[in-house]
PDB file of N, CA and C in Angstrom:
ATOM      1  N   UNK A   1       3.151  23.296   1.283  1.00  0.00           N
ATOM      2  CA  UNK A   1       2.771  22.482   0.151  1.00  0.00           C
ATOM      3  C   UNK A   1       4.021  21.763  -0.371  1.00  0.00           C
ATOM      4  N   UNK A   2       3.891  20.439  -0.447  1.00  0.00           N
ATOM      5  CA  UNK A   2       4.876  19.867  -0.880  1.00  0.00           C
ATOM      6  C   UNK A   2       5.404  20.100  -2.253  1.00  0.00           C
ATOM      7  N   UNK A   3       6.551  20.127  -3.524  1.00  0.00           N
ATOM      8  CA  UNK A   3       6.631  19.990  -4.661  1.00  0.00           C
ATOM      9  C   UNK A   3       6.275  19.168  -5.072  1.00  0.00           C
ATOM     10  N   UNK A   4       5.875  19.455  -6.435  1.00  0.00           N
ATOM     11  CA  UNK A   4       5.183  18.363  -7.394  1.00  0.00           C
ATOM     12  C   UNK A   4       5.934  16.940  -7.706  1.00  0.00           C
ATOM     13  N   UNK A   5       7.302  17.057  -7.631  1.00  0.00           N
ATOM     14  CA  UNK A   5       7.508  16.010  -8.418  1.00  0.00           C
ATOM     15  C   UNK A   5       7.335  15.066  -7.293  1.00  0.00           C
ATOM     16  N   UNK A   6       7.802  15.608  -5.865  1.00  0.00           N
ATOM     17  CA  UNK A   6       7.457  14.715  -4.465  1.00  0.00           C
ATOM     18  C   UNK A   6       6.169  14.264  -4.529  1.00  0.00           C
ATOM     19  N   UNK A   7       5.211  14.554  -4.841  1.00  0.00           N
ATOM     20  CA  UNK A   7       3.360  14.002  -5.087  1.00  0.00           C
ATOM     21  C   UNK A   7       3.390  12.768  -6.351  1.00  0.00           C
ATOM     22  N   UNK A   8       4.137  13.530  -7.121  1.00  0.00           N
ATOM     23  CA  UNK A   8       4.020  12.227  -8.403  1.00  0.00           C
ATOM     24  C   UNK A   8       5.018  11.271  -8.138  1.00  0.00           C
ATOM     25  N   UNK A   9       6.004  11.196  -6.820  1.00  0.00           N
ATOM     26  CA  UNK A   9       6.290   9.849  -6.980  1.00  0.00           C
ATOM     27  C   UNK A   9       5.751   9.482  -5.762  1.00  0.00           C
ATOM     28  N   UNK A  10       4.995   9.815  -4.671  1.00  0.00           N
ATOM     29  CA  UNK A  10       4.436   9.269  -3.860  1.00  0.00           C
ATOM     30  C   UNK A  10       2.907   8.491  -4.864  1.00  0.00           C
ATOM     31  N   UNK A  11       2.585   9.277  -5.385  1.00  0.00           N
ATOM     32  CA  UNK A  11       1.377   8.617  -6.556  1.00  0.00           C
ATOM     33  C   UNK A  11       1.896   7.542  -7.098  1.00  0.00           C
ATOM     34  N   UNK A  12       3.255   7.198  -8.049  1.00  0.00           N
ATOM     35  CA  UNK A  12       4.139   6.221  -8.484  1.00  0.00           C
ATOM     36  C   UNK A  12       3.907   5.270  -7.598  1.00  0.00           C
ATOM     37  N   UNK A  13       4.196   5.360  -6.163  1.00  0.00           N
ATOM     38  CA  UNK A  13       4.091   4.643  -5.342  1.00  0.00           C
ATOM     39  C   UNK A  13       3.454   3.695  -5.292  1.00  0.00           C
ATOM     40  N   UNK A  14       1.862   4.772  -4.630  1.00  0.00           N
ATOM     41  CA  UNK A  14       0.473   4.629  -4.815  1.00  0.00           C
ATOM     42  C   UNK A  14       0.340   3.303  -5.747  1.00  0.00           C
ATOM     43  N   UNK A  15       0.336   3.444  -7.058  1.00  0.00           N
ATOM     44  CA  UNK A  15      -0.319   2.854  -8.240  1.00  0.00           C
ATOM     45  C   UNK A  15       0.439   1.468  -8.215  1.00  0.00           C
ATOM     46  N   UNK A  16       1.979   1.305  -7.899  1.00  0.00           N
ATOM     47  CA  UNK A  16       2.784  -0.028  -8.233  1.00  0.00           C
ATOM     48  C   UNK A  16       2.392  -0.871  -6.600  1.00  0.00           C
ATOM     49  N   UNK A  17       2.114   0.086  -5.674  1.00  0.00           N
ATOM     50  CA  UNK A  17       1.785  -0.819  -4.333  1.00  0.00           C
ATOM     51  C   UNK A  17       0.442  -1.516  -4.842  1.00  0.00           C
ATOM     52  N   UNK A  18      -0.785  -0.465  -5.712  1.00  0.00           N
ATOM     53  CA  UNK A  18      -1.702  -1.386  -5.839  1.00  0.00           C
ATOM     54  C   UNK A  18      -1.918  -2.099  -6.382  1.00  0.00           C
ATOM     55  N   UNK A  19      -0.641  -2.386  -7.219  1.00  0.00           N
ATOM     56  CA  UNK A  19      -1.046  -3.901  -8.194  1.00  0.00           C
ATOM     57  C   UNK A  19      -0.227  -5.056  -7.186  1.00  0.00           C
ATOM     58  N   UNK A  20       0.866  -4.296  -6.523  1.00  0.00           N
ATOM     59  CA  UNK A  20       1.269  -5.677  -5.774  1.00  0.00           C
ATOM     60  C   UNK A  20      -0.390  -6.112  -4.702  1.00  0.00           C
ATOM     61  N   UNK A  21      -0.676  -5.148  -4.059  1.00  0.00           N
ATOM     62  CA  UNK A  21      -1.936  -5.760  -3.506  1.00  0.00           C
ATOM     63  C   UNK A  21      -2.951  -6.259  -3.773  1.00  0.00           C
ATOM     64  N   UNK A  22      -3.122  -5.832  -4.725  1.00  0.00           N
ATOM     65  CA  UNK A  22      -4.141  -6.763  -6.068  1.00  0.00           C
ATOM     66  C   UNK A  22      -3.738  -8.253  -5.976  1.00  0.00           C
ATOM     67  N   UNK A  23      -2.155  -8.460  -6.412  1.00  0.00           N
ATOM     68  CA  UNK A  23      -1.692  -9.493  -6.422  1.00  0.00           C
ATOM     69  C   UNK A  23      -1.904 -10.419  -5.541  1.00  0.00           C
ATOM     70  N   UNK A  24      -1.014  -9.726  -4.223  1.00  0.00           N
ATOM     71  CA  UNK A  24      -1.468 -10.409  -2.575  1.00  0.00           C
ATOM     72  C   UNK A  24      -2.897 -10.797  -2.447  1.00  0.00           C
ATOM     73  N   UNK A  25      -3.685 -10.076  -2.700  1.00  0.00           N
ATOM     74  CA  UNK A  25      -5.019 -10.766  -2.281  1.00  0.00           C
ATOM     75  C   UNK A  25      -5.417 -11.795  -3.041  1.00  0.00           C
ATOM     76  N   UNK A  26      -5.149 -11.602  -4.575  1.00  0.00           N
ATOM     77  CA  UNK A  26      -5.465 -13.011  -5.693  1.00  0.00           C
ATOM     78  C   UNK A  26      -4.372 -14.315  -4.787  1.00  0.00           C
ATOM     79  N   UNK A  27      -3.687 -14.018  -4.118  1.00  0.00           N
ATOM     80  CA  UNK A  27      -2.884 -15.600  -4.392  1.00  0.00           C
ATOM     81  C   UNK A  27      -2.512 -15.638  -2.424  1.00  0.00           C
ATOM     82  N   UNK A  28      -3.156 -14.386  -1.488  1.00  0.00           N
ATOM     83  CA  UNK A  28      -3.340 -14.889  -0.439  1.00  0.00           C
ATOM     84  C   UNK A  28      -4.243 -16.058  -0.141  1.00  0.00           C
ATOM     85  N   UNK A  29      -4.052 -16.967   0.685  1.00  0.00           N
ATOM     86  CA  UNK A  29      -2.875 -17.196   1.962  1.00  0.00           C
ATOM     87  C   UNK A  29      -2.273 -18.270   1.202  1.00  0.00           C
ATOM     88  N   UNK A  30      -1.912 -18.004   0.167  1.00  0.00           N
ATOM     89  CA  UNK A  30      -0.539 -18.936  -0.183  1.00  0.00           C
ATOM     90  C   UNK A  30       0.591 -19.387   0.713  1.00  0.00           C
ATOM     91  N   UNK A  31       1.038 -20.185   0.918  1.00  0.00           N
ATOM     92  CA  UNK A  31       2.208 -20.678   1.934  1.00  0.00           C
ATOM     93  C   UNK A  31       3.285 -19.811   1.265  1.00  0.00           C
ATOM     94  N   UNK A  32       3.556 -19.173  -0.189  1.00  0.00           N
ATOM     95  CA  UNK A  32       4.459 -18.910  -1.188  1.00  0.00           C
ATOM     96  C   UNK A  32       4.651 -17.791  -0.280  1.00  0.00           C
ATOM     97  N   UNK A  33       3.428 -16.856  -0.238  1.00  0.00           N
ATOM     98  CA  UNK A  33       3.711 -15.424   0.456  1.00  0.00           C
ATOM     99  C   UNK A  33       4.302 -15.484   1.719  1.00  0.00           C
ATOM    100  N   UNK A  34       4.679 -16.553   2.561  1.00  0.00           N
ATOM    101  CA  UNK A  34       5.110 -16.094   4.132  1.00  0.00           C
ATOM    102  C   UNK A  34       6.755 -15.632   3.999  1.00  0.00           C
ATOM    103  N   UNK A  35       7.241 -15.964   3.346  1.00  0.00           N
ATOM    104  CA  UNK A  35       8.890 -15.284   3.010  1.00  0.00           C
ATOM    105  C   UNK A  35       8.750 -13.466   2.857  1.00  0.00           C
ATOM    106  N   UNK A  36       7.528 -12.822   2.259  1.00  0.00           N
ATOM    107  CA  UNK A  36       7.364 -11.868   1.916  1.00  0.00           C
ATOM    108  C   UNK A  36       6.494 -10.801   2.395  1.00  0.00           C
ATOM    109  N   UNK A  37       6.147 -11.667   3.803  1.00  0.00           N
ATOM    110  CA  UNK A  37       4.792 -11.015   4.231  1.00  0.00           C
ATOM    111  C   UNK A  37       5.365 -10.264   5.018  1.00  0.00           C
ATOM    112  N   UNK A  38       6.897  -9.852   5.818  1.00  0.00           N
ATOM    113  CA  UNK A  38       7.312  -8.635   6.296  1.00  0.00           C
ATOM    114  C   UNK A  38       7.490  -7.347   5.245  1.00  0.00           C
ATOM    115  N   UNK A  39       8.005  -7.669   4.162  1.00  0.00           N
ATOM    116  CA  UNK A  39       8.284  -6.659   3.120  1.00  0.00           C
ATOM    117  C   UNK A  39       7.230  -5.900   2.789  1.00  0.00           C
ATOM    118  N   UNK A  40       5.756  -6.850   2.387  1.00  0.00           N
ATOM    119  CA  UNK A  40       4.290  -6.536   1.942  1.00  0.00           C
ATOM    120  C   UNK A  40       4.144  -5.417   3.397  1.00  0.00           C
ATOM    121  N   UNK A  41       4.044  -5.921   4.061  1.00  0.00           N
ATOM    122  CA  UNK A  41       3.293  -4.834   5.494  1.00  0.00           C
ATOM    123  C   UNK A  41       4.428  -3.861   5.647  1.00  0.00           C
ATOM    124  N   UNK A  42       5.508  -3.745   5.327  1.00  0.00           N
ATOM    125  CA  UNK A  42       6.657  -2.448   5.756  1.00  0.00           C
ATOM    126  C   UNK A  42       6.171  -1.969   4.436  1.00  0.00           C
ATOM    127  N   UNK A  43       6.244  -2.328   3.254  1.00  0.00           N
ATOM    128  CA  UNK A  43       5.537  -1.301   2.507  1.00  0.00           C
ATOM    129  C   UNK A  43       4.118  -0.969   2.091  1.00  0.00           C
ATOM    130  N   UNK A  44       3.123  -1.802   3.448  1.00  0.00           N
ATOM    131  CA  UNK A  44       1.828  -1.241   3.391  1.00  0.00           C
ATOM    132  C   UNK A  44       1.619  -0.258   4.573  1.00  0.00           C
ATOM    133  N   UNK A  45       2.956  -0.189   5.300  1.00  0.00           N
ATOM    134  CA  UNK A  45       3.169   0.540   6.074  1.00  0.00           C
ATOM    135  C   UNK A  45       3.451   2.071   5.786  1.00  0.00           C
ATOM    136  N   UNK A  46       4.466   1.991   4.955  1.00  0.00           N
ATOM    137  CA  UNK A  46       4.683   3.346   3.897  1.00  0.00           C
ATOM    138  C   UNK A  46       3.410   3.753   3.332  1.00  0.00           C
ATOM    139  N   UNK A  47       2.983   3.060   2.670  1.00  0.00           N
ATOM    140  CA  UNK A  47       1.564   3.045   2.056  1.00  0.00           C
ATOM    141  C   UNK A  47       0.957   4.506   2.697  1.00  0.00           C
ATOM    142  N   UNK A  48       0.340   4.078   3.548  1.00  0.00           N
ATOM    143  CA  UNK A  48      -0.212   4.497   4.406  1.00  0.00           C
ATOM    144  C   UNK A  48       0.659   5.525   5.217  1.00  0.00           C
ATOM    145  N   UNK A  49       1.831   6.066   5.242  1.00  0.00           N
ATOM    146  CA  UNK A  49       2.412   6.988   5.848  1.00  0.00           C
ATOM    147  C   UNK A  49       2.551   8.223   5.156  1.00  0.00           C
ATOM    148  N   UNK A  50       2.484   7.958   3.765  1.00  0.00           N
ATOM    149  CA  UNK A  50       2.366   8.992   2.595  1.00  0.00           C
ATOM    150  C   UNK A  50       1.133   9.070   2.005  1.00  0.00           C
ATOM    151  N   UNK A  51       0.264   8.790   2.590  1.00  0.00           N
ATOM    152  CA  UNK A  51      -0.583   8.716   1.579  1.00  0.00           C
ATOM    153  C   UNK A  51      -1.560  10.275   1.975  1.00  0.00           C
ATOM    154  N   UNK A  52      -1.419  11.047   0.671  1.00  0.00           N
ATOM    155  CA  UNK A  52      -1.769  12.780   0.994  1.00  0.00           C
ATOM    156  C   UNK A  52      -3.586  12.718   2.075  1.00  0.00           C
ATOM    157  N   UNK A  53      -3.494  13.306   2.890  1.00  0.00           N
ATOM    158  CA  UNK A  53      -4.065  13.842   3.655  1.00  0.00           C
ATOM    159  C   UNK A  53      -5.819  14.563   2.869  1.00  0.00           C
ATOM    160  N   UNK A  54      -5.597  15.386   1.177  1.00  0.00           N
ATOM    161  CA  UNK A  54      -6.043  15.655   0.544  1.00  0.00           C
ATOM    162  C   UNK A  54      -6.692  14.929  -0.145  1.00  0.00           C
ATOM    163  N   UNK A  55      -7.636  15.134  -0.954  1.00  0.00           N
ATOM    164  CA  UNK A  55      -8.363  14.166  -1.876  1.00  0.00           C
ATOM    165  C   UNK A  55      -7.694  14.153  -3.407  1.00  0.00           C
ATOM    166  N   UNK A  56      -6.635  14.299  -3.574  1.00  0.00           N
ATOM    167  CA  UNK A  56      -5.451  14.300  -4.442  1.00  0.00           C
ATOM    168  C   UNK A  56      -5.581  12.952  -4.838  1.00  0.00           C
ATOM    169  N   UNK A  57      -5.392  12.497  -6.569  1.00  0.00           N
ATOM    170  CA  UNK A  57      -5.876  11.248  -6.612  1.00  0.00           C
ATOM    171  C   UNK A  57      -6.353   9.719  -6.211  1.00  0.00           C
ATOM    172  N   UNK A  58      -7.606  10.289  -5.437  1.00  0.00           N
ATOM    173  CA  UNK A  58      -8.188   9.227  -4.840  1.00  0.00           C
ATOM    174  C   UNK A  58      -8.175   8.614  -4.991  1.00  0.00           C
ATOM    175  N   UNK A  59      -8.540   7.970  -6.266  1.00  0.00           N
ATOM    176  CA  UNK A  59      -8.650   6.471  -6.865  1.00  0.00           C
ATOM    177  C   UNK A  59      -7.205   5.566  -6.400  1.00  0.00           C
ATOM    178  N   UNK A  60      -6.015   6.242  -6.883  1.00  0.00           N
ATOM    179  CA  UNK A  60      -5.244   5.668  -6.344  1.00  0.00           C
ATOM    180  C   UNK A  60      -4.680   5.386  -5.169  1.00  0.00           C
ATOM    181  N   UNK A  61      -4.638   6.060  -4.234  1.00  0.00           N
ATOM    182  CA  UNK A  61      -5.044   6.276  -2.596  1.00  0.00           C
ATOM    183  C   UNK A  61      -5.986   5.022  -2.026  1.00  0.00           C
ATOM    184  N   UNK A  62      -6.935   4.423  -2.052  1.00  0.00           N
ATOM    185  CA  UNK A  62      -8.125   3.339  -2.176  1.00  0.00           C
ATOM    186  C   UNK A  62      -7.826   3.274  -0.599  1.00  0.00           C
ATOM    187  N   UNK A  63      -7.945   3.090   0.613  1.00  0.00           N
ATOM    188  CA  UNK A  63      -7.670   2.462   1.737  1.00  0.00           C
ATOM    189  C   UNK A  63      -7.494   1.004   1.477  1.00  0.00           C
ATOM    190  N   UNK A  64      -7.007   0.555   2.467  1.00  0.00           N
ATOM    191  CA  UNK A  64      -6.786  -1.078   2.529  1.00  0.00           C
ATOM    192  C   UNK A  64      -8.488  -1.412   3.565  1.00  0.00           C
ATOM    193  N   UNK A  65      -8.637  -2.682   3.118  1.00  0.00           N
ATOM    194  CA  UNK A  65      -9.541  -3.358   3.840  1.00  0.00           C
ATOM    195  C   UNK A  65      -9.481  -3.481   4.934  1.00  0.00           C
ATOM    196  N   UNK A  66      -9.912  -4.556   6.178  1.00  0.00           N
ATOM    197  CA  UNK A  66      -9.892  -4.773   7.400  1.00  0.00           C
ATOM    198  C   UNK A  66      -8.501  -6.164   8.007  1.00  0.00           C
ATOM    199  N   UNK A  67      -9.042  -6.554   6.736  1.00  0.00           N
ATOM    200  CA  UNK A  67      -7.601  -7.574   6.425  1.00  0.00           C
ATOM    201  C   UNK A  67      -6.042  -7.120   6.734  1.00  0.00           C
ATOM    202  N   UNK A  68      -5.895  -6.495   5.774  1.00  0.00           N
ATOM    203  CA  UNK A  68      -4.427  -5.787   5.706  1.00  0.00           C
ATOM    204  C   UNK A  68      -4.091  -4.584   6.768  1.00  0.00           C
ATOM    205  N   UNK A  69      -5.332  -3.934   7.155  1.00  0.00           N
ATOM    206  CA  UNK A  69      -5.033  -3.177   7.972  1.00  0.00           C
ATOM    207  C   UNK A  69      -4.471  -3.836   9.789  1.00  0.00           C
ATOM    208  N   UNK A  70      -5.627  -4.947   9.615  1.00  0.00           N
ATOM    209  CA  UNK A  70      -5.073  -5.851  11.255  1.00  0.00           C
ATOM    210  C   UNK A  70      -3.577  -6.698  11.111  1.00  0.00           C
ATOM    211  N   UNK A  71      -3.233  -6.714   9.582  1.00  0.00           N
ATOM    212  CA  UNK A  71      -2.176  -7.563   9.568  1.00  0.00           C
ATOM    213  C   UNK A  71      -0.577  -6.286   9.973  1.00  0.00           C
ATOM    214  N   UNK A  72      -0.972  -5.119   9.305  1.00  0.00           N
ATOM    215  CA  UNK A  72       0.213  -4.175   9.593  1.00  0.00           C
ATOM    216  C   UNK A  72       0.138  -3.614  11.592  1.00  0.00           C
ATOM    217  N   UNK A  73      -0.984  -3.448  11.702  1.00  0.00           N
ATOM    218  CA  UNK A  73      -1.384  -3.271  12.985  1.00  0.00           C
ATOM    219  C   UNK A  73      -0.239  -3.898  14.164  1.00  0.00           C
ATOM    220  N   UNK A  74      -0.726  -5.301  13.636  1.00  0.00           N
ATOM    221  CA  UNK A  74      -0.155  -6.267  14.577  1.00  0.00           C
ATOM    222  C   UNK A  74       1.437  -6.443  14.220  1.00  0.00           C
ATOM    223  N   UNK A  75       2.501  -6.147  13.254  1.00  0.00           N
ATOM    224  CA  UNK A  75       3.185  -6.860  12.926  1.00  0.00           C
ATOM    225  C   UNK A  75       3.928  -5.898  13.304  1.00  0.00           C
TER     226      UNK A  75
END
């Protein structure tokens, strides 16, 4: 079992990745985002590398769509 404070900042994580993705999707396919679209997928990459195994706050956990998932896939 991991320590707690390691869960609450993978959760930290969690919650500030999902407003940047919130973001990304309001103002994708902006030409603005292609400077940033390696950074977005290395940390939707993390995303997804920590993200607990458990049903440990789900809500924030959310999976990515089909979108974001073919874009880290490929990149």
């Amino acid at each position: 079992m991991q320590h707690k404070s390691v869960n609450k900042e993978k959760d930290e994580f969690a919650a500030d990745y999902r407003v940047v993705n919130i973001a990304w999707d309001a103002l994708s396919p902006d030409p603005f985002l292609d400077n940033y679209k390696l950074d977005y997928v290395w940390h939707s990459k993390v995303y997804e590398s920590v993200k607990p195994t458990d049903n440990r706050n789900a809500l924030v956990w959310i999976s990515f769509d089909a979108k974001h998932w073919n874009w880290f896939t490929q990149t």
